[in-house]
Protein backbone atom coordinates (compact mmCIF):
# COMPACT_ATOMS: atom_id res chain seq x y z
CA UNK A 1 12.61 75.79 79.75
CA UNK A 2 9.01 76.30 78.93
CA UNK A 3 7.43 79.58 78.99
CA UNK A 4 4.44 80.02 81.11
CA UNK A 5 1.31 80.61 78.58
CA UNK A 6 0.14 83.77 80.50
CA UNK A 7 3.29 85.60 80.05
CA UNK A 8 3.11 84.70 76.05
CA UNK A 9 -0.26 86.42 75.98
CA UNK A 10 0.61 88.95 77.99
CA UNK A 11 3.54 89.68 75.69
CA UNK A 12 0.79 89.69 72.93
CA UNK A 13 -1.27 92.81 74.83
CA UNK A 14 1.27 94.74 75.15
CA UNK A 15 2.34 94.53 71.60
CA UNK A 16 -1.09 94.87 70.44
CA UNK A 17 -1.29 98.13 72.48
CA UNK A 18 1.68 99.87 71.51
CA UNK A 19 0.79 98.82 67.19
CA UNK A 20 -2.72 100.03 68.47
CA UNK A 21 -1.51 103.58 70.32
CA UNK A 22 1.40 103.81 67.33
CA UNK A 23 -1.65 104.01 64.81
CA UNK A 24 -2.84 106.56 66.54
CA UNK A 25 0.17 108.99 66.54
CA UNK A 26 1.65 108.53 63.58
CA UNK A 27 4.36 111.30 64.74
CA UNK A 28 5.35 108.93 67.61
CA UNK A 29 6.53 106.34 64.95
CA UNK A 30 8.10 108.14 62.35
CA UNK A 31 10.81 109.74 65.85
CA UNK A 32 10.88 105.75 66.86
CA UNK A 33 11.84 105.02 62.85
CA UNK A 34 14.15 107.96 62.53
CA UNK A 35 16.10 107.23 65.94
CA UNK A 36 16.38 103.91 64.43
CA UNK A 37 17.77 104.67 61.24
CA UNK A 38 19.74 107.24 62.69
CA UNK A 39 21.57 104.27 65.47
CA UNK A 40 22.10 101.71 61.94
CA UNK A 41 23.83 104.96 60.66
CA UNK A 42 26.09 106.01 63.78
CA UNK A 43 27.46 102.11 63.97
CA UNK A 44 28.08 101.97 60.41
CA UNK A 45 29.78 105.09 60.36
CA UNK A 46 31.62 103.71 63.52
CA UNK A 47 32.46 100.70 61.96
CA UNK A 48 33.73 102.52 58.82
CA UNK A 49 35.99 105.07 60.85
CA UNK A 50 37.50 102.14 63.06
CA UNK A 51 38.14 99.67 60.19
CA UNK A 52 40.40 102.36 58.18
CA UNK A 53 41.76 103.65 61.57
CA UNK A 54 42.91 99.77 61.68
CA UNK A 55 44.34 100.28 57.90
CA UNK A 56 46.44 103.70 58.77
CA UNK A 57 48.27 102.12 62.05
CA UNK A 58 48.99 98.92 60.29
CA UNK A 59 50.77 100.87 57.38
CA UNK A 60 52.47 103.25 59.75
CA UNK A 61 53.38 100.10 61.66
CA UNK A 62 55.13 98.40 58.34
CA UNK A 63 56.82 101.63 57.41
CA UNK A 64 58.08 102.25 61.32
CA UNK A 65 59.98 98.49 60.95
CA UNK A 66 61.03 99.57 57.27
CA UNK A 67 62.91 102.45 58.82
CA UNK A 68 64.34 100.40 61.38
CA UNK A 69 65.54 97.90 59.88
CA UNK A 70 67.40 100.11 56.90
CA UNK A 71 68.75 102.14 59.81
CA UNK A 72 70.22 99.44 61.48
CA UNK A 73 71.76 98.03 58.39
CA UNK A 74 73.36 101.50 58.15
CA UNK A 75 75.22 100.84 61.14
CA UNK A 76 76.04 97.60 60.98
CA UNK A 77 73.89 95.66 63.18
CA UNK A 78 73.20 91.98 62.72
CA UNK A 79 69.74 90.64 63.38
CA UNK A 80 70.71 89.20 66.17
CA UNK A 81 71.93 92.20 67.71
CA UNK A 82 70.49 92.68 71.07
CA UNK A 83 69.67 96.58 69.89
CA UNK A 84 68.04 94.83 66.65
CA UNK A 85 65.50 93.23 68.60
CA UNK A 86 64.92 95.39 71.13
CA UNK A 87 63.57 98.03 68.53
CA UNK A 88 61.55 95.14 66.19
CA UNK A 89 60.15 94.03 69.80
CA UNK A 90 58.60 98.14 70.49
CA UNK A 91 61.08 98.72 73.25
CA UNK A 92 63.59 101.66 72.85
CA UNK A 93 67.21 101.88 75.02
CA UNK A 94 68.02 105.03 75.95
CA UNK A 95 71.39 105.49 75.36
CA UNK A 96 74.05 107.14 77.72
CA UNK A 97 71.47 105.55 80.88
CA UNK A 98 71.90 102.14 80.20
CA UNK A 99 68.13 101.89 80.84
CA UNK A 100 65.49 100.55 78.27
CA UNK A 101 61.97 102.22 77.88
């Protein structure tokens, strides 16, 4: 696909136009600079929040099957236990409804 040479140079105006009216209000840039410094910060700060949020529900997750599995071996049950694999597999049986969750 080649790009029609009118729409490169108009491309070119317009830039030229906004460096050329940016010059002139020198306020103008430094809010255009800001907001943009202040977007890099919110996704990095985004990032940061989501990557440890990633960390704490992983850990919780290895502790949760920790706890099951030395609370099953309490009681007895084999890993092949139908109740065994229902809990490693997230899915809880409420007991006394014969129903699982």
């Amino acid at each position: 696909m080649i790009l029609d040479p009118k729409i490169v140079e108009e491309g070119g105006k317009l830039a030229n136009t906004i460096v050329t009216e940016l010059k002139t209000q020198p306020v103008s840039l430094a809010l255009i600079l800001l907001n943009m410094i202040f977007i890099g910060f919110a996704i990095f700060l985004a990032h940061t929040i989501n990557q440890r949020t990633i960390i704490q529900y992983e850990v919780k997750d290895q502790l949760i099957h920790e706890l099951v599995d030395s609370c099953l071996k309490k009681e007895g049950a084999n890993e092949t236990s139908s109740d065994w694999a229902m809990l490693r597999a997230g899915r809880v049986r409420t007991y006394g409804t014969g129903t699982e969750n």
